[in-house]
Protein backbone atom coordinates (compact mmCIF):
# COMPACT_ATOMS: atom_id res chain seq x y z
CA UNK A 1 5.04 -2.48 13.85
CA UNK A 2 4.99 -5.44 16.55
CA UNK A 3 2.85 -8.21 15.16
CA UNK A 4 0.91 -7.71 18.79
CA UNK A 5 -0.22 -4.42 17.87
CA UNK A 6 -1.29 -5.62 14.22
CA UNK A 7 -3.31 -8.17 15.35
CA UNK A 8 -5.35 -5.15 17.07
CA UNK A 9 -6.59 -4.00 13.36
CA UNK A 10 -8.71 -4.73 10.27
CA UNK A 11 -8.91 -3.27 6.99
CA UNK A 12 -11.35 -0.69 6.72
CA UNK A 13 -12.80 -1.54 3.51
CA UNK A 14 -13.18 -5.58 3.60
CA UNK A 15 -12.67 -5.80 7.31
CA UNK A 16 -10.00 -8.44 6.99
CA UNK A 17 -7.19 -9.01 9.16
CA UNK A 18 -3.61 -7.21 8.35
CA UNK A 19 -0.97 -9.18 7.70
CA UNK A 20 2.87 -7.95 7.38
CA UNK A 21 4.50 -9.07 4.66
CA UNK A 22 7.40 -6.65 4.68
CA UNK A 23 9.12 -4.82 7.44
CA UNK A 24 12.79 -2.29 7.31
CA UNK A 25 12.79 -0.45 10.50
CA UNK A 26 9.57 2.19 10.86
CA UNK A 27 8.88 1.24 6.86
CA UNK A 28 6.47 -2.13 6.05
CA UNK A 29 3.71 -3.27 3.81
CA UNK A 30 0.70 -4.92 5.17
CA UNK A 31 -1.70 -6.96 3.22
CA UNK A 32 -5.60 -7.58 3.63
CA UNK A 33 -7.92 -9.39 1.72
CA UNK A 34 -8.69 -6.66 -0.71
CA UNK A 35 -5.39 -4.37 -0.87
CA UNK A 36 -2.04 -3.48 0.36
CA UNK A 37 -1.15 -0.62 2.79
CA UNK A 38 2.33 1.02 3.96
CA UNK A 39 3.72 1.48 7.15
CA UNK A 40 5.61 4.75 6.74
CA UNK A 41 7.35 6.50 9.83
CA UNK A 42 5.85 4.31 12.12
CA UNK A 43 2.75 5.47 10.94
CA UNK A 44 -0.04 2.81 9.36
CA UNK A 45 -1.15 4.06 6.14
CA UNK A 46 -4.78 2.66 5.48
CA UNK A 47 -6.47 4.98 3.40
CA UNK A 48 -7.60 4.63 -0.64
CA UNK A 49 -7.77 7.18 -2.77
CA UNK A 50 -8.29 8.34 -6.72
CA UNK A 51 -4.53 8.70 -7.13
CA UNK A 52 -3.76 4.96 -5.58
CA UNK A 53 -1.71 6.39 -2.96
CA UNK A 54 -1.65 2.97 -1.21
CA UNK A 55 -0.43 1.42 -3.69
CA UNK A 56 2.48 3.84 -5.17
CA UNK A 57 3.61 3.77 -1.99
CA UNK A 58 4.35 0.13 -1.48
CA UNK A 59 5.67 -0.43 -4.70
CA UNK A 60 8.49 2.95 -3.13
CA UNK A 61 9.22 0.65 -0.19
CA UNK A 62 9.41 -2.50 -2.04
CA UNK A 63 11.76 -1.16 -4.51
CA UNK A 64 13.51 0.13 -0.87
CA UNK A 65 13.27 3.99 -2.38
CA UNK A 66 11.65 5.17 1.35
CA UNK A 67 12.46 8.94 0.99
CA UNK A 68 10.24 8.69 -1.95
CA UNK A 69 7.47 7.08 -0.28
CA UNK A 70 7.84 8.71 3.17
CA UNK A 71 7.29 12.48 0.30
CA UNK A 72 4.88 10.66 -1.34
CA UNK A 73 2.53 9.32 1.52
CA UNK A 74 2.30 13.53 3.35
CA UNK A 75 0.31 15.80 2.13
CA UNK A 76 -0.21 19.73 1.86
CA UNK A 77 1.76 22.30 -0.38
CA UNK A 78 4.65 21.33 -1.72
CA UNK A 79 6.93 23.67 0.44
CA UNK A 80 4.75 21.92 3.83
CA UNK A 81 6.13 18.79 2.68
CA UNK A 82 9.55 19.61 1.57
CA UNK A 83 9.88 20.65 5.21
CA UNK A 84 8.15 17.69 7.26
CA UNK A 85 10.89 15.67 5.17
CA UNK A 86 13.62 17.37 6.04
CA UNK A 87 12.54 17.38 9.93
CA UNK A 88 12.10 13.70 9.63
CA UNK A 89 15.93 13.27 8.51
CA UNK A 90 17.18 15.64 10.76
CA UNK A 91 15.95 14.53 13.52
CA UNK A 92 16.24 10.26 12.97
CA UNK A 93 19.17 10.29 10.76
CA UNK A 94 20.92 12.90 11.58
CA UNK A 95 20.00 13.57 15.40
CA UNK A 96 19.39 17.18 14.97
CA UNK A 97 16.53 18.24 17.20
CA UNK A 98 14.44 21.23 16.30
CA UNK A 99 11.37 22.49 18.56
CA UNK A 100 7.94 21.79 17.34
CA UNK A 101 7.27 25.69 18.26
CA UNK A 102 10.38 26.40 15.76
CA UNK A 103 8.45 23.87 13.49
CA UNK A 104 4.77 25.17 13.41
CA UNK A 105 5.63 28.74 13.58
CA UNK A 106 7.53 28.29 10.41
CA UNK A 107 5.19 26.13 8.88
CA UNK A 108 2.33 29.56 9.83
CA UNK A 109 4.94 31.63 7.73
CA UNK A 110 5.36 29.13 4.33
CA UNK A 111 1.68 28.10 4.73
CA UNK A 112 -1.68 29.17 3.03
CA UNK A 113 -3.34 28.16 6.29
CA UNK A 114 -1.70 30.73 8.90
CA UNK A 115 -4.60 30.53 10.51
CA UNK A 116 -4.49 26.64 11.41
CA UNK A 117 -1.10 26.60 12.45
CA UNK A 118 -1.41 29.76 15.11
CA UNK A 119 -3.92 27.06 16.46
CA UNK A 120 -1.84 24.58 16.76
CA UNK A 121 0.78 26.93 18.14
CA UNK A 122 -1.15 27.10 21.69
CA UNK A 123 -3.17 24.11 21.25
CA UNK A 124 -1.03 22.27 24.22
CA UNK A 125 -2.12 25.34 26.68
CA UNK A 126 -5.97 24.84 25.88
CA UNK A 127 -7.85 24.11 28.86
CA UNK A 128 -9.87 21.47 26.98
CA UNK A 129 -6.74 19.42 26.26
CA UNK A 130 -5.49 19.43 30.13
CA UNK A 131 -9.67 18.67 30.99
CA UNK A 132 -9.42 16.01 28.39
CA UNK A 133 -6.12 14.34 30.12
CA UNK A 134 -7.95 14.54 33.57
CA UNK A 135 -10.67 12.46 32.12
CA UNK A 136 -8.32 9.51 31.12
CA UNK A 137 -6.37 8.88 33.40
CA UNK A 138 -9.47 6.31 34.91
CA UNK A 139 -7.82 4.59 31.82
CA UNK A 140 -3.80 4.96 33.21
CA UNK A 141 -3.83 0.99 34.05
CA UNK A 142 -1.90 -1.59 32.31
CA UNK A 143 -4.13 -2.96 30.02
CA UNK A 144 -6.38 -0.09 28.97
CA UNK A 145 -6.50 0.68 25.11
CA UNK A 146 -7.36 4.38 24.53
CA UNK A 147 -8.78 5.47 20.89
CA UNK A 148 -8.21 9.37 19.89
CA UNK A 149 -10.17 10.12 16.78
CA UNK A 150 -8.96 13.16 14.85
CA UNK A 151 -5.89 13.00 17.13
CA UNK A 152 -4.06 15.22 15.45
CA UNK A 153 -0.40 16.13 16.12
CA UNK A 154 -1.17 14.57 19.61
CA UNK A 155 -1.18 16.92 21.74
CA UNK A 156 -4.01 15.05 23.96
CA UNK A 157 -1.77 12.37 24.53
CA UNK A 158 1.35 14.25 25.34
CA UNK A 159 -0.08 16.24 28.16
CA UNK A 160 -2.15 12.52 29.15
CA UNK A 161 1.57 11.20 29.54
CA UNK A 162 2.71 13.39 31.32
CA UNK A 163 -0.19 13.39 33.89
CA UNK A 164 -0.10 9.90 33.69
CA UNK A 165 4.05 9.24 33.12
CA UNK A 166 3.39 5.27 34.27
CA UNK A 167 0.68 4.35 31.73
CA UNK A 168 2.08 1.27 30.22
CA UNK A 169 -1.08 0.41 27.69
CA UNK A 170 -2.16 1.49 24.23
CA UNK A 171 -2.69 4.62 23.27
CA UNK A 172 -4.26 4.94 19.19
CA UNK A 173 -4.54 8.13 17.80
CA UNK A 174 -6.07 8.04 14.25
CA UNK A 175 -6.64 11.03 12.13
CA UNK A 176 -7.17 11.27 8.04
CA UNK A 177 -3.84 13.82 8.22
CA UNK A 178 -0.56 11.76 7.65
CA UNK A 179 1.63 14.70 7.82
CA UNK A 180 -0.15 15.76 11.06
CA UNK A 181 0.65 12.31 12.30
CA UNK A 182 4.41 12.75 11.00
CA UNK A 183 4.43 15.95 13.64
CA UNK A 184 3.15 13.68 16.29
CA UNK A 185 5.41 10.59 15.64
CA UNK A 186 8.39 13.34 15.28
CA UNK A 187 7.78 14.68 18.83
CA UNK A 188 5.98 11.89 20.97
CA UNK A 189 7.51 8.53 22.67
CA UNK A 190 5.67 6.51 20.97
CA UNK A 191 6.51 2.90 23.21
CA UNK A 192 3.20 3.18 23.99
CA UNK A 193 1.45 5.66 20.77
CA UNK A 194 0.35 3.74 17.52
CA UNK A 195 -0.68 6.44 14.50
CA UNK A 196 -3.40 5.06 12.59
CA UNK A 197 -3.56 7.44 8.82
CA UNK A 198 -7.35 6.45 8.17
CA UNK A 199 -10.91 8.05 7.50
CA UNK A 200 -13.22 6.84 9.67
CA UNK A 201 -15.90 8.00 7.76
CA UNK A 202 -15.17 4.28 6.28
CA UNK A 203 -15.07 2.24 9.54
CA UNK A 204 -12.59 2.47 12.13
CA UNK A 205 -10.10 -0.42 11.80
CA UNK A 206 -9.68 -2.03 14.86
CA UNK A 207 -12.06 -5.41 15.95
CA UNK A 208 -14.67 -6.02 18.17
CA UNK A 209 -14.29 -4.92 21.41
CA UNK A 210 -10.51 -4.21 21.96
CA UNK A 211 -10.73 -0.45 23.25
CA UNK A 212 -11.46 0.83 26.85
CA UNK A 213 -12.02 4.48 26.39
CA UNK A 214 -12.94 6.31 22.77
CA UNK A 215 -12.10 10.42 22.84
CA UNK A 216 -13.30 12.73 20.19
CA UNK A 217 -12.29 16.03 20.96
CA UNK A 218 -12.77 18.50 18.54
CA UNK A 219 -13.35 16.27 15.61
CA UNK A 220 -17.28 14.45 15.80
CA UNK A 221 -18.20 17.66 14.24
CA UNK A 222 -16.14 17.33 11.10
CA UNK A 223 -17.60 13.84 10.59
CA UNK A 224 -19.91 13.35 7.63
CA UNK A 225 -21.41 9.80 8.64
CA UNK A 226 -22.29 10.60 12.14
CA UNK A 227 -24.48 7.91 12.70
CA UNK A 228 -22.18 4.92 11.27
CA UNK A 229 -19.11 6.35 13.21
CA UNK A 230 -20.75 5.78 16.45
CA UNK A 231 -22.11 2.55 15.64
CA UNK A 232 -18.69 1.98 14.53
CA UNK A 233 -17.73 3.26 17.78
CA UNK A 234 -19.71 1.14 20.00
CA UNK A 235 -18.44 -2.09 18.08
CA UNK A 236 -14.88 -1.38 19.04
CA UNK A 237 -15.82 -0.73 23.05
CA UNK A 238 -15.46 -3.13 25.06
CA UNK A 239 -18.15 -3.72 27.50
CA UNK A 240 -18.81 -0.88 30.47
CA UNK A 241 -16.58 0.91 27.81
CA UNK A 242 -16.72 4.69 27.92
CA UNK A 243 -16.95 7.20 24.42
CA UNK A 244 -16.34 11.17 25.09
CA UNK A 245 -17.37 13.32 22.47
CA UNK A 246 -16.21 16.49 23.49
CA UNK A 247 -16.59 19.89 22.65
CA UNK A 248 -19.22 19.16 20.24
CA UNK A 249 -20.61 22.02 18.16
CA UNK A 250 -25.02 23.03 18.02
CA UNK A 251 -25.92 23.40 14.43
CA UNK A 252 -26.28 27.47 14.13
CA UNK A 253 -25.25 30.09 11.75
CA UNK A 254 -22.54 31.09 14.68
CA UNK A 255 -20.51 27.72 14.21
CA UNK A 256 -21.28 26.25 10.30
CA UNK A 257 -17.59 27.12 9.25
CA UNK A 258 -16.22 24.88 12.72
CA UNK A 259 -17.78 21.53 11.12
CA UNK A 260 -21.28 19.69 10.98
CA UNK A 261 -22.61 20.66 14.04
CA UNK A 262 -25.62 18.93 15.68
CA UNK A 263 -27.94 19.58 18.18
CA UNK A 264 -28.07 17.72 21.53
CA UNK A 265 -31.68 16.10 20.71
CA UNK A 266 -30.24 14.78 17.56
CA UNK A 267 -27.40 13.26 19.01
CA UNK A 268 -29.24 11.74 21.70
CA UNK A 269 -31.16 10.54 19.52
CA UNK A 270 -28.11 8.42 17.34
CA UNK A 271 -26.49 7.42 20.93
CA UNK A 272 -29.72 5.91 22.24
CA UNK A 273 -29.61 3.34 19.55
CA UNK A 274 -26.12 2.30 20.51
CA UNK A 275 -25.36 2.90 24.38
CA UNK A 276 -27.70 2.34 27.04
CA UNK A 277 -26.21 5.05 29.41
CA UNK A 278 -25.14 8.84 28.58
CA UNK A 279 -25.13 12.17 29.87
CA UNK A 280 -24.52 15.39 28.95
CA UNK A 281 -22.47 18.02 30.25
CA UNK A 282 -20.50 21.49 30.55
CA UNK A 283 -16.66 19.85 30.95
CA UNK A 284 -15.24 23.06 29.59
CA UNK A 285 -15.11 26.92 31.08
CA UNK A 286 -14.77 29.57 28.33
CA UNK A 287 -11.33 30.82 28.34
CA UNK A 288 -10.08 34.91 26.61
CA UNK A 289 -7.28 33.22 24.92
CA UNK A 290 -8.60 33.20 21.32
CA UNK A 291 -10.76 36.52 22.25
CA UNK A 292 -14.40 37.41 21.54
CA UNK A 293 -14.96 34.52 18.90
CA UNK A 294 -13.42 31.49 21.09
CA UNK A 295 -16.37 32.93 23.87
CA UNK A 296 -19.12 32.96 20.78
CA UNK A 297 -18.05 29.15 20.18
CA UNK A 298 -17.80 27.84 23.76
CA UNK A 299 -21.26 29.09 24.01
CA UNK A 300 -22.49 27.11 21.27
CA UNK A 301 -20.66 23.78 22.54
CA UNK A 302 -21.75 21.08 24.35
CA UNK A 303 -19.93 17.85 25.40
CA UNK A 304 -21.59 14.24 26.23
CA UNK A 305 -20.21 11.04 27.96
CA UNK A 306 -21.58 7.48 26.95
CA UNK A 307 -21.10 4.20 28.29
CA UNK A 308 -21.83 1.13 26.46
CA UNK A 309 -23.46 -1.76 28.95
């Protein structure tokens, strides 16, 4: 990672500043006040956890054993692992390209979770995603710094880049997933794409006032700690900047297995102490793709745009 683009984050936990202290290609360690973290894949590892994670895995890549850490660090079945690895080789070591519909359709077949990968399958196609790619390119310039939270396998900023094929500023895409991140770093040019492994349920580690735009498509609803997240939020925009929370579920019977929903008067009432302007608004058209339940949903959704002053 360029020493530029460190200097963008803090530690979630003690909200000190990164430092690298080890680098071998797309593998590093970076230290904090409090703890180490690895850089794995490109990707920036800062999450703790019971089993010390963290920690394992810079003591893989210090002891230069990254295969181990790169299998250590993803997570899922066994067999959903086994396989991310092997794409990873393949396709850096080996230059053998596979297709991430080859990928996810035979992830739907080894997986537990059919379901979640058939998602992901036609994800790209969604109209939300395109809508979602219209509404950043105000942020296409040279300097913008664009924050996805609960990115995903990036499929926002893929179809953003190629609306926008010029965009020569920052895109972060942060999500608690490191093997959904793997997917994205596997199939995304990512000159311009920095994958952040990291709950933001415990901050979200960048300073004060570095980003532009903020998205959340999808993912405000799976959040526990609402109300600290978009504090958190509003720290990190810079001023006049702009946070979508899109496709954000009402709190009904209808939607309580697609997250934490909340109604519109409650989240009104968390922006309000935060951002002095917002609005809400219908950005999405129901679409027949996913059939009689995606209509139920997009009924029940709502999307808001707020601008920090």
């Amino acid at each position: 990672m360029e020493k530029q683009s460190l200097s963008l984050f803090v530690c979630p936990y003690c909200h000190g500043v990164l430092k690298q202290t080890y680098v071998h290609g797309d593998f590093g360690i970076v230290r904090c006040m409090c703890d180490e973290y690895p850089i794995v894949a490109g990707i920036l590892f800062l999450q703790k956890n019971e089993a010390m994670t963290n920690r394992r895995v810079v003591t893989r890549i210090r002891q230069k054993q990254y295969a181990q850490a790169l299998f250590m660090l993803l997570d899922g079945t066994r067999i959903q692992r086994f396989l991310l690895f092997c794409l990873f080789y393949l396709r850096f070591h080996f230059r053998i390209y596979i297709s991430r519909m080859r990928v996810l359709q035979t992830l739907r077949i080894v997986s537990p979770n059919a379901s979640w990968f058939r998602y992901l399958l036609h994800r790209d196609t969604d109209a939300e995603i395109s809508a979602t790619a219209s509404l950043l390119g105000s942020f296409a310039g040279q300097s913008s710094i664009i924050l996805d939270i609960g990115c995903g396998i990036g499929h926002v900023f893929e179809v953003f880049q190629k609306k926008h094929p010029t965009f020569s500023g920052r895109y972060i895409g942060i999500d608690k997933s490191p093997s959904s991140l793997l997917l994205a770093r596997l199939y995304m040019d990512i000159t311009h794409f920095q994958l952040i492994s990291c709950s933001v349920d415990i901050g979200i580690p960048l300073r004060d006032s570095t980003v532009s735009c903020v998205v959340s498509l999808d993912s405000l609803a799976y959040i526990h700690a609402k109300k600290m997240v978009i504090k958190e939020v509003c720290r990190v925009l810079k001023t006049q900047g702009i946070f979508y929370i899109l496709h954000m579920y009402t709190n009904s019977p209808k939607t309580r297995f697609w997250g934490y929903g909340m109604d519109p008067k409650e989240l009104k009432k968390l922006l309000m102490c935060d951002f002095q302007s917002f609005s809400f608004r219908n950005i999405y058209t129901s679409t027949l793709q996913y059939g009689l339940l995606k209509q139920t949903l997009d009924r029940a959704n709502y999307s808001c745009v707020a601008r920090k002053l």
